[in-house]
N, C-alpha and C. Protein backbone atom coordinates (compact mmCIF):
# COMPACT_ATOMS: atom_id res chain seq x y z
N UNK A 1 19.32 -30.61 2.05
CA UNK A 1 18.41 -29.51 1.71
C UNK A 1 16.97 -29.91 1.98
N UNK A 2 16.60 -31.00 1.82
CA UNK A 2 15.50 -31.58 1.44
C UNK A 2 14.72 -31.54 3.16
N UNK A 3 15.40 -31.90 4.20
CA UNK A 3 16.01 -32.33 5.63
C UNK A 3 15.37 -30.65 6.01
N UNK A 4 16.24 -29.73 5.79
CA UNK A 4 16.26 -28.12 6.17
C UNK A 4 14.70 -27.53 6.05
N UNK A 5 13.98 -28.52 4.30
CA UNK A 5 12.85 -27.22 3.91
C UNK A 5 11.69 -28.37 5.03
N UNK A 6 12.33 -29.35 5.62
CA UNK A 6 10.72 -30.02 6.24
C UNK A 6 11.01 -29.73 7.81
N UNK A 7 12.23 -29.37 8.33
CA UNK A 7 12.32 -28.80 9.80
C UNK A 7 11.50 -27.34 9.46
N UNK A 8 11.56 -26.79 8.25
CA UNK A 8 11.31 -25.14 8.01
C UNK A 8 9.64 -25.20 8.43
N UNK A 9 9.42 -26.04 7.40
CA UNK A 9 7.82 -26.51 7.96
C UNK A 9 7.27 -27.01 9.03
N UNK A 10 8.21 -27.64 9.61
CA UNK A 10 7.74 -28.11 11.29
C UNK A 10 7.72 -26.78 12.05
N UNK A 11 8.72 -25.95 11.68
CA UNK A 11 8.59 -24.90 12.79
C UNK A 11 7.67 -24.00 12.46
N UNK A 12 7.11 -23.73 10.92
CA UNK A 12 5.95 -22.99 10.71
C UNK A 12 4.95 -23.61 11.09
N UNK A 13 4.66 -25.23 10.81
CA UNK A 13 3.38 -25.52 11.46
C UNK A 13 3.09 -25.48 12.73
N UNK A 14 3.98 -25.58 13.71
CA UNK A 14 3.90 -25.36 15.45
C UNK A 14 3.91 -23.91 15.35
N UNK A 15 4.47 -22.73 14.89
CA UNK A 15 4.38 -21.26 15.18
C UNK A 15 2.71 -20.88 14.67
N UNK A 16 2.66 -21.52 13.33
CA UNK A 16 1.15 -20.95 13.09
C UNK A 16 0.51 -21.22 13.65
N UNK A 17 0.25 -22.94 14.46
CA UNK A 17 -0.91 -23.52 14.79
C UNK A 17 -0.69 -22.88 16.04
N UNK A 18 0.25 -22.82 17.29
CA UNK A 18 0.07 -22.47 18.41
C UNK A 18 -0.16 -21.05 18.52
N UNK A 19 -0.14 -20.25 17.23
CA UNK A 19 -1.06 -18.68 17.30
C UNK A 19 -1.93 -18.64 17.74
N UNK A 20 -2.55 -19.74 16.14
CA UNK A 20 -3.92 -19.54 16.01
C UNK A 20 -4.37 -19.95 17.59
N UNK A 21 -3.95 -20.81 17.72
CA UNK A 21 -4.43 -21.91 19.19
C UNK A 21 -4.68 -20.82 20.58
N UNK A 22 -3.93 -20.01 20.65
CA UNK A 22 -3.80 -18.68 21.51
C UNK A 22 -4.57 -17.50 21.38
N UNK A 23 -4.91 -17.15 20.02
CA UNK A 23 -5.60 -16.08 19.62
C UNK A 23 -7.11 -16.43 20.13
N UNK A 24 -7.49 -18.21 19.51
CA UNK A 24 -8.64 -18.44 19.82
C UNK A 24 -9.25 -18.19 21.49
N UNK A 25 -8.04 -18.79 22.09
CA UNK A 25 -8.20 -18.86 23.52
C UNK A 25 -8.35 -17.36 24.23
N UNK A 26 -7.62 -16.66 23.41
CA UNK A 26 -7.54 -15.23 24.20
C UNK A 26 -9.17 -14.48 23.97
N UNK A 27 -9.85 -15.01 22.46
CA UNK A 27 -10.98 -14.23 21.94
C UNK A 27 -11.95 -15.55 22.64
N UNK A 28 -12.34 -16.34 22.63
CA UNK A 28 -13.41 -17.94 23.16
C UNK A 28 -13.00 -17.64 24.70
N UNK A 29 -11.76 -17.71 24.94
CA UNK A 29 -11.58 -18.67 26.23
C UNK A 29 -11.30 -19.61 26.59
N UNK A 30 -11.32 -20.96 25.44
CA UNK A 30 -10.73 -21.62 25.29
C UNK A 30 -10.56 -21.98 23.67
N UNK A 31 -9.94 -23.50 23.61
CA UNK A 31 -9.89 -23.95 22.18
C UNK A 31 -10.04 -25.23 21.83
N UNK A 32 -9.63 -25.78 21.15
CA UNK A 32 -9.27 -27.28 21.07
C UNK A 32 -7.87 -27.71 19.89
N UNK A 33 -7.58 -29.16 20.37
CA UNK A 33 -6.18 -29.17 20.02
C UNK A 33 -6.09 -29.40 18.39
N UNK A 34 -7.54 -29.63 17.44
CA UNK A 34 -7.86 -29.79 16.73
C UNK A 34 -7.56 -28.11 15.68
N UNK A 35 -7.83 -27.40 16.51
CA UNK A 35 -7.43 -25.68 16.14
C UNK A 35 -6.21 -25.25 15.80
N UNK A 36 -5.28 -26.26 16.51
CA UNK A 36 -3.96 -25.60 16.38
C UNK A 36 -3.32 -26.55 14.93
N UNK A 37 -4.16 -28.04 14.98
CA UNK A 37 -3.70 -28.93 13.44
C UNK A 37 -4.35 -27.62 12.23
N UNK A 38 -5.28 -27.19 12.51
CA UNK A 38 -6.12 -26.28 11.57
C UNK A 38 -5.19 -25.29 11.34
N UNK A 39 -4.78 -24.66 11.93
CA UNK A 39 -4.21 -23.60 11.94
C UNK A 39 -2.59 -23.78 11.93
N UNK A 40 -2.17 -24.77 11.66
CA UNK A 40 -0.68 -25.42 11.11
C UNK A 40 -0.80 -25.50 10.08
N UNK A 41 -1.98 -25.98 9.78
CA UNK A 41 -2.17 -26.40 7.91
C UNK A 41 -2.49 -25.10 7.50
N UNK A 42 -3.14 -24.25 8.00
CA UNK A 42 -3.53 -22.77 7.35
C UNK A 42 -2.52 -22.39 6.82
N UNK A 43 -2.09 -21.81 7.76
CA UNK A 43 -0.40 -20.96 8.08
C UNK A 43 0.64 -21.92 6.66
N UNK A 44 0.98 -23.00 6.73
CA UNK A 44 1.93 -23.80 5.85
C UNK A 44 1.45 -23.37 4.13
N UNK A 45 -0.50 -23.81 3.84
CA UNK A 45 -0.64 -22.85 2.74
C UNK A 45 -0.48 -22.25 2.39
N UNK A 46 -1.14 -20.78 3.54
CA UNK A 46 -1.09 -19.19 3.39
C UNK A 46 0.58 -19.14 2.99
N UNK A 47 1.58 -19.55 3.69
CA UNK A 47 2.93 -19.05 3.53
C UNK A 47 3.70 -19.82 2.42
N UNK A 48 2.94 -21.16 1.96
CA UNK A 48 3.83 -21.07 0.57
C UNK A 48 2.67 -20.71 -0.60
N UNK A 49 2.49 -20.01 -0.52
CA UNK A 49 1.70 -19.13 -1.85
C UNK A 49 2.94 -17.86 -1.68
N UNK A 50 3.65 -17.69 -1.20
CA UNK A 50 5.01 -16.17 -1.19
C UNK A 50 5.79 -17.57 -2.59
N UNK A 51 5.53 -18.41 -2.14
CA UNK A 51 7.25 -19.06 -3.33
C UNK A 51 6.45 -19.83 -4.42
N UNK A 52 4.93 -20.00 -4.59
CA UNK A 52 4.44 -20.57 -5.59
C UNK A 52 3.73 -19.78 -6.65
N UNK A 53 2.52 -19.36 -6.06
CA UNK A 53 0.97 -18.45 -6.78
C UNK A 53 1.70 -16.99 -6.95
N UNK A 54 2.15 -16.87 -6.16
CA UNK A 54 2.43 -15.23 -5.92
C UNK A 54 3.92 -14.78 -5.41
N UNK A 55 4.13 -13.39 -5.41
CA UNK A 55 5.24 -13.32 -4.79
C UNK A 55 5.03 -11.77 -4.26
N UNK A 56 6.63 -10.39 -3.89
CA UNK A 56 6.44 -9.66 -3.41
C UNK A 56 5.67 -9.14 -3.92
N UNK A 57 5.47 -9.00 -4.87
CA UNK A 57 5.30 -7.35 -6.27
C UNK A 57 3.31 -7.88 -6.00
N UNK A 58 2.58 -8.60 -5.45
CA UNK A 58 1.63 -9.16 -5.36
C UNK A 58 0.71 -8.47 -3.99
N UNK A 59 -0.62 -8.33 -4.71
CA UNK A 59 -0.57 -7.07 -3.77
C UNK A 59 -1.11 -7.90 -2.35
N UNK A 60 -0.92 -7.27 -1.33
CA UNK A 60 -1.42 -7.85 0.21
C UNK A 60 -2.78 -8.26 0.33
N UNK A 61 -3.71 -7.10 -0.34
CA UNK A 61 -5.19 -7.05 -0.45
C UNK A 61 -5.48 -8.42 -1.03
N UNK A 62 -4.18 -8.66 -2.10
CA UNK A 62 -5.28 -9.84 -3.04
C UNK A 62 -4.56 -11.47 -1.92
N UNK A 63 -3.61 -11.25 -1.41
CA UNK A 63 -2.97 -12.26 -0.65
C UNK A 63 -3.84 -12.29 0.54
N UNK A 64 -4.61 -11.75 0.93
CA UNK A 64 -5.18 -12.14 1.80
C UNK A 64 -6.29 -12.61 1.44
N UNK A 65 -7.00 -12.23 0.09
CA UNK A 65 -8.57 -12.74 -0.23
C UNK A 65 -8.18 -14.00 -0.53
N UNK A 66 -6.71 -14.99 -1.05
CA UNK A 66 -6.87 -16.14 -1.37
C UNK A 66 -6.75 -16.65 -0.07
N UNK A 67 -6.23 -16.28 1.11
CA UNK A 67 -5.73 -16.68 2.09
C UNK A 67 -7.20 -16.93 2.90
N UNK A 68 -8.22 -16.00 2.95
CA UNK A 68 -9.63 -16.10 3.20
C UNK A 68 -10.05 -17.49 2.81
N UNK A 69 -9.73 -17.44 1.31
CA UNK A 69 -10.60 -18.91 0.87
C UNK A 69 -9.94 -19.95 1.12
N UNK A 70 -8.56 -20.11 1.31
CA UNK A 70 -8.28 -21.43 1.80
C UNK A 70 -8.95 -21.34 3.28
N UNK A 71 -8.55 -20.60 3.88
CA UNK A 71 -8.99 -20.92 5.64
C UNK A 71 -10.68 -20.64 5.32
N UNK A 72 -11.57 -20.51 4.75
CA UNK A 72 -12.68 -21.10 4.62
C UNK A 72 -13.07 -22.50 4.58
N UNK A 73 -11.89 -22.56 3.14
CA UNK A 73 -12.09 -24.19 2.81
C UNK A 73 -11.59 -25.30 4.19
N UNK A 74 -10.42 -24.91 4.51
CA UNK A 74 -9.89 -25.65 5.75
C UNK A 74 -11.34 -25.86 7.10
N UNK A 75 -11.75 -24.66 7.08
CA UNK A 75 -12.71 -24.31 8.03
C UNK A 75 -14.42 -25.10 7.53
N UNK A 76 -14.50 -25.49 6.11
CA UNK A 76 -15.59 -26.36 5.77
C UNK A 76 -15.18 -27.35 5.88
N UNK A 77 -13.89 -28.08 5.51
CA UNK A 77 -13.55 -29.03 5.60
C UNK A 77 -13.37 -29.85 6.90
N UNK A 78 -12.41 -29.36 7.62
CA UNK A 78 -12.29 -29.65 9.17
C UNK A 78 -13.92 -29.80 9.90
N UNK A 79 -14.78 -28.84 9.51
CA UNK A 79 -15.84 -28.70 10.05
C UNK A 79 -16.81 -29.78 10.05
N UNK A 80 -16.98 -30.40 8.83
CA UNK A 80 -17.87 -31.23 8.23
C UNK A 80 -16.94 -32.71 8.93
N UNK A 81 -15.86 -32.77 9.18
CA UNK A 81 -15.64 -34.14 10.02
C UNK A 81 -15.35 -33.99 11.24
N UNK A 82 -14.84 -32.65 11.72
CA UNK A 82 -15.16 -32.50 13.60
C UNK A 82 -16.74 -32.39 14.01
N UNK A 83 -17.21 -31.40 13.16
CA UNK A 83 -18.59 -31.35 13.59
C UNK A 83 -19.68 -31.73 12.94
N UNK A 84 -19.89 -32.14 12.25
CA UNK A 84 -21.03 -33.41 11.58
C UNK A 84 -20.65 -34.75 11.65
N UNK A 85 -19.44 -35.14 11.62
CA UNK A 85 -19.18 -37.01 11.46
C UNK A 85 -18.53 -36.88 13.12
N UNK A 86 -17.99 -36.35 13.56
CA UNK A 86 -17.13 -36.67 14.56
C UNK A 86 -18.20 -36.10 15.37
N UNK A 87 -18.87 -35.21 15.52
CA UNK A 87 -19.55 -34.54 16.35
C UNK A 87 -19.15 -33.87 17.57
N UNK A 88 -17.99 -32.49 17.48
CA UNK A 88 -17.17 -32.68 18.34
C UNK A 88 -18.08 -31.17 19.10
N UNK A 89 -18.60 -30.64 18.21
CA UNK A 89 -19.53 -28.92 18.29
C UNK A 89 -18.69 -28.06 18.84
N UNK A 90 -17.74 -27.93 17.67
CA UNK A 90 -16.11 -26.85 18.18
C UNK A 90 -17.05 -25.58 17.90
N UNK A 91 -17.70 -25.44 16.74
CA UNK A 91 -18.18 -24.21 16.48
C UNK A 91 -19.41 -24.83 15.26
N UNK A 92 -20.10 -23.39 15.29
CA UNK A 92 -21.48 -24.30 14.81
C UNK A 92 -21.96 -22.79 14.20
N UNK A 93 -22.05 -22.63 13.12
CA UNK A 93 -22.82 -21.17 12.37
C UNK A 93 -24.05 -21.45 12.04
N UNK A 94 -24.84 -22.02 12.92
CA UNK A 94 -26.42 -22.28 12.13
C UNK A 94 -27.36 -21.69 11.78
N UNK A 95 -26.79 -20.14 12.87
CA UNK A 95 -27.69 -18.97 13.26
C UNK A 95 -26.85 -17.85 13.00
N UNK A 96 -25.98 -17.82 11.29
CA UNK A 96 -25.29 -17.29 10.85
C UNK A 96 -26.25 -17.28 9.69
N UNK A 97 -26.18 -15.58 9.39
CA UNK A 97 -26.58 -15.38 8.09
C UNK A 97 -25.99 -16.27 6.40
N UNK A 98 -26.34 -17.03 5.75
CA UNK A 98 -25.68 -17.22 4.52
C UNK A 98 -24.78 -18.59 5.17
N UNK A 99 -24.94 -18.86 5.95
CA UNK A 99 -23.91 -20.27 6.04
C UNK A 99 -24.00 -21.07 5.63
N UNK A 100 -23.36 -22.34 5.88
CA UNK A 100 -23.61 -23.52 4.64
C UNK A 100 -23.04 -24.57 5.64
N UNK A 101 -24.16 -25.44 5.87
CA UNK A 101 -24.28 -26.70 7.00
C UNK A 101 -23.68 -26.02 8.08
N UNK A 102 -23.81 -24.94 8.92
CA UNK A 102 -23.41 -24.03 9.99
C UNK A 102 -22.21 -24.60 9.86
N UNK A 103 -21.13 -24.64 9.30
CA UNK A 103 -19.67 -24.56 9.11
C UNK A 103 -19.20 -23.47 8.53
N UNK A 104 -19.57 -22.79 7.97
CA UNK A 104 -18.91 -21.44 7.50
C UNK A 104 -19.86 -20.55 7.21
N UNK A 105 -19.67 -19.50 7.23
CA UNK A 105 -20.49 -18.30 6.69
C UNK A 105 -19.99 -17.14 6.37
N UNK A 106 -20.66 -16.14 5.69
CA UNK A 106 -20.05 -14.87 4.96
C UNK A 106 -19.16 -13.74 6.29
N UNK A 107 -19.97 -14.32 7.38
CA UNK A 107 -19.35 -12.77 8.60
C UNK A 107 -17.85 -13.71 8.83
N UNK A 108 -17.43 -14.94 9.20
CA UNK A 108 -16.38 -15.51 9.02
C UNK A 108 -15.83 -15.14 8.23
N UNK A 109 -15.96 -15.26 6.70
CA UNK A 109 -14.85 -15.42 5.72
C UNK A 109 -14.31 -13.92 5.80
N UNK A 110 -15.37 -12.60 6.08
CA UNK A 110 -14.41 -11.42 6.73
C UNK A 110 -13.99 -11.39 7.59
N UNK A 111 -13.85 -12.05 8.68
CA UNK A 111 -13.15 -12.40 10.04
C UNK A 111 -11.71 -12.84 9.45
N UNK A 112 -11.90 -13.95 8.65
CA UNK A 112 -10.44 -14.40 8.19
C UNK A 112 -9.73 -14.04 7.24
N UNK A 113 -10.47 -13.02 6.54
CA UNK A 113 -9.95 -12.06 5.44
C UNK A 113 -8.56 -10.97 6.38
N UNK A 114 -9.23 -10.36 7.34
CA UNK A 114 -8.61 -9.95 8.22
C UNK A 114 -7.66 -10.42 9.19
N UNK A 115 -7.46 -11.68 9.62
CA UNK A 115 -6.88 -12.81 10.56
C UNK A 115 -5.54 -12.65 9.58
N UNK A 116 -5.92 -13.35 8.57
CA UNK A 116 -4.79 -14.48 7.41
C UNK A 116 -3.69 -13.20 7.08
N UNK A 117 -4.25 -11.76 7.59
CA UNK A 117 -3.14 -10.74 7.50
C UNK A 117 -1.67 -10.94 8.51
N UNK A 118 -2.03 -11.83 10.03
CA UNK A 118 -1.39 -12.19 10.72
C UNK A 118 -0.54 -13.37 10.76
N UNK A 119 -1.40 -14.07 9.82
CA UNK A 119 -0.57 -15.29 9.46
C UNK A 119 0.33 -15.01 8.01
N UNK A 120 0.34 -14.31 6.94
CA UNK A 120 0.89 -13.69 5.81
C UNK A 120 1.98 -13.08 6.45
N UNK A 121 2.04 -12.09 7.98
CA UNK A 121 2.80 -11.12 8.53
C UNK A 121 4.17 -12.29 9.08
N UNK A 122 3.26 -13.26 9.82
CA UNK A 122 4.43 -14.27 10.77
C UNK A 122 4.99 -14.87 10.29
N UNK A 123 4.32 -15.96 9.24
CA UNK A 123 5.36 -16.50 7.65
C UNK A 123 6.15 -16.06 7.38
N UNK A 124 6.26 -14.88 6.73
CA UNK A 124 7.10 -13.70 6.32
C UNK A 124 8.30 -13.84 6.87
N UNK A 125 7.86 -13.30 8.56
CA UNK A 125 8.64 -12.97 9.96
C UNK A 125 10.06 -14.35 9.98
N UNK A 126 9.16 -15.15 10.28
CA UNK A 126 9.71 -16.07 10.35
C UNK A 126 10.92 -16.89 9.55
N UNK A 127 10.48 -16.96 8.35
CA UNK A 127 11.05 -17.56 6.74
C UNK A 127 12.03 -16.52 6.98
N UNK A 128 11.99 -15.23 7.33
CA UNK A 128 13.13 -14.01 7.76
C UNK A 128 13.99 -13.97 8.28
N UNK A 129 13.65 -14.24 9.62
CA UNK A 129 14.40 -14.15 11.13
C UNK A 129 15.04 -15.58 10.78
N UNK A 130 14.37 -16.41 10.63
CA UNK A 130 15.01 -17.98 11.65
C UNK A 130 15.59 -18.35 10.24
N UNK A 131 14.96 -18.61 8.95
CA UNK A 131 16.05 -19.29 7.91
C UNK A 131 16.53 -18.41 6.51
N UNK A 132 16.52 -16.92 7.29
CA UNK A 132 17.35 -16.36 6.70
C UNK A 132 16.84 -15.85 5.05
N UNK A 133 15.79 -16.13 4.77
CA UNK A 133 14.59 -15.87 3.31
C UNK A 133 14.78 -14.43 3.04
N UNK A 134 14.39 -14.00 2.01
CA UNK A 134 14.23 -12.51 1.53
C UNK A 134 13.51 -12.22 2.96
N UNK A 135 14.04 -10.73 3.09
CA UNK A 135 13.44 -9.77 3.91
C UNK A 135 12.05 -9.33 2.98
N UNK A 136 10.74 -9.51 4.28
CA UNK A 136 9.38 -9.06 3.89
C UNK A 136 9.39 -7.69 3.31
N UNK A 137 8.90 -7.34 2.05
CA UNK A 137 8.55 -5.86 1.34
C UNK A 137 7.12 -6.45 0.94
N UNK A 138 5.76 -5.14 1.08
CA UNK A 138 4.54 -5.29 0.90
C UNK A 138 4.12 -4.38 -0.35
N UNK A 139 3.36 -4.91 -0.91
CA UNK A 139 2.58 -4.10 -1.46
C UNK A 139 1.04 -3.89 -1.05
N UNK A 140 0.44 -3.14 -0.74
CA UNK A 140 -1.04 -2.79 -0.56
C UNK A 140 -1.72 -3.48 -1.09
N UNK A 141 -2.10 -2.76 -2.44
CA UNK A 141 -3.24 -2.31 -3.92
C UNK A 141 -1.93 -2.68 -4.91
């Protein structure tokens, strides 16, 4: 069992991260391979908050505002050692209203308020289709 729930997670962290990794590329043009670790770890959070914090009866609206603040936090975090210690300048908000050490800012965290709806949707999908989990039911509000 133990074997089953960490393949479950390998295949969510390669499905989330190579989204995100694609989405970026399709909206930038390109990405980096650092985006898709980001966005493995997103996705693995965002999708076990369905079996920990929360569950169906929980509304979407509010699953996505926590889902915002982790991929903020991921997004300060990652940020402050790709792009201040590592100095890699994946992305840089300096000339973002309200940001904080140009790693995050307020027009982002609605960017990913909206995003983390896609990653909440594919979790779901996935935990569904491939290992067989409750079928996704939403609530709104």
């Amino acid at each position: 069992m133990k074997n089953n729930k960490l393949f479950e997670y390998a295949v969510l962290f390669v499905v989330c991260g190579s989204t995100y990794y694609l989405l970026e590329c399709m909206i930038r043009g390109h990405s980096y391979f650092s985006m898709f670790v980001v966005g493995g770890i997103a996705g693995l959070l965002i999708g076990s908050l369905n079996n920990t914090i929360y569950n169906w009866s929980t509304p979407l609206i509010l699953q996505q505002f926590i889902a915002m603040l982790i991929i903020t936090s991921l997004e300060l975090i990652s940020g402050l050692i790709l792009n201040t210690w590592l100095n890699l300048g994946i992305w840089n908000y300096s000339n973002q209203w309200g940001n904080i050490a140009g790693q995050i800012c307020p027009k982002f965290m609605i960017i990913w308020f909206f995003v983390s709806l896609i990653g909440i949707f594919m979790d779901d999908f996935v935990r569904w289709k491939i290992f067989k989990e409750e079928r996704p039911h939403y609530r709104i509000f």
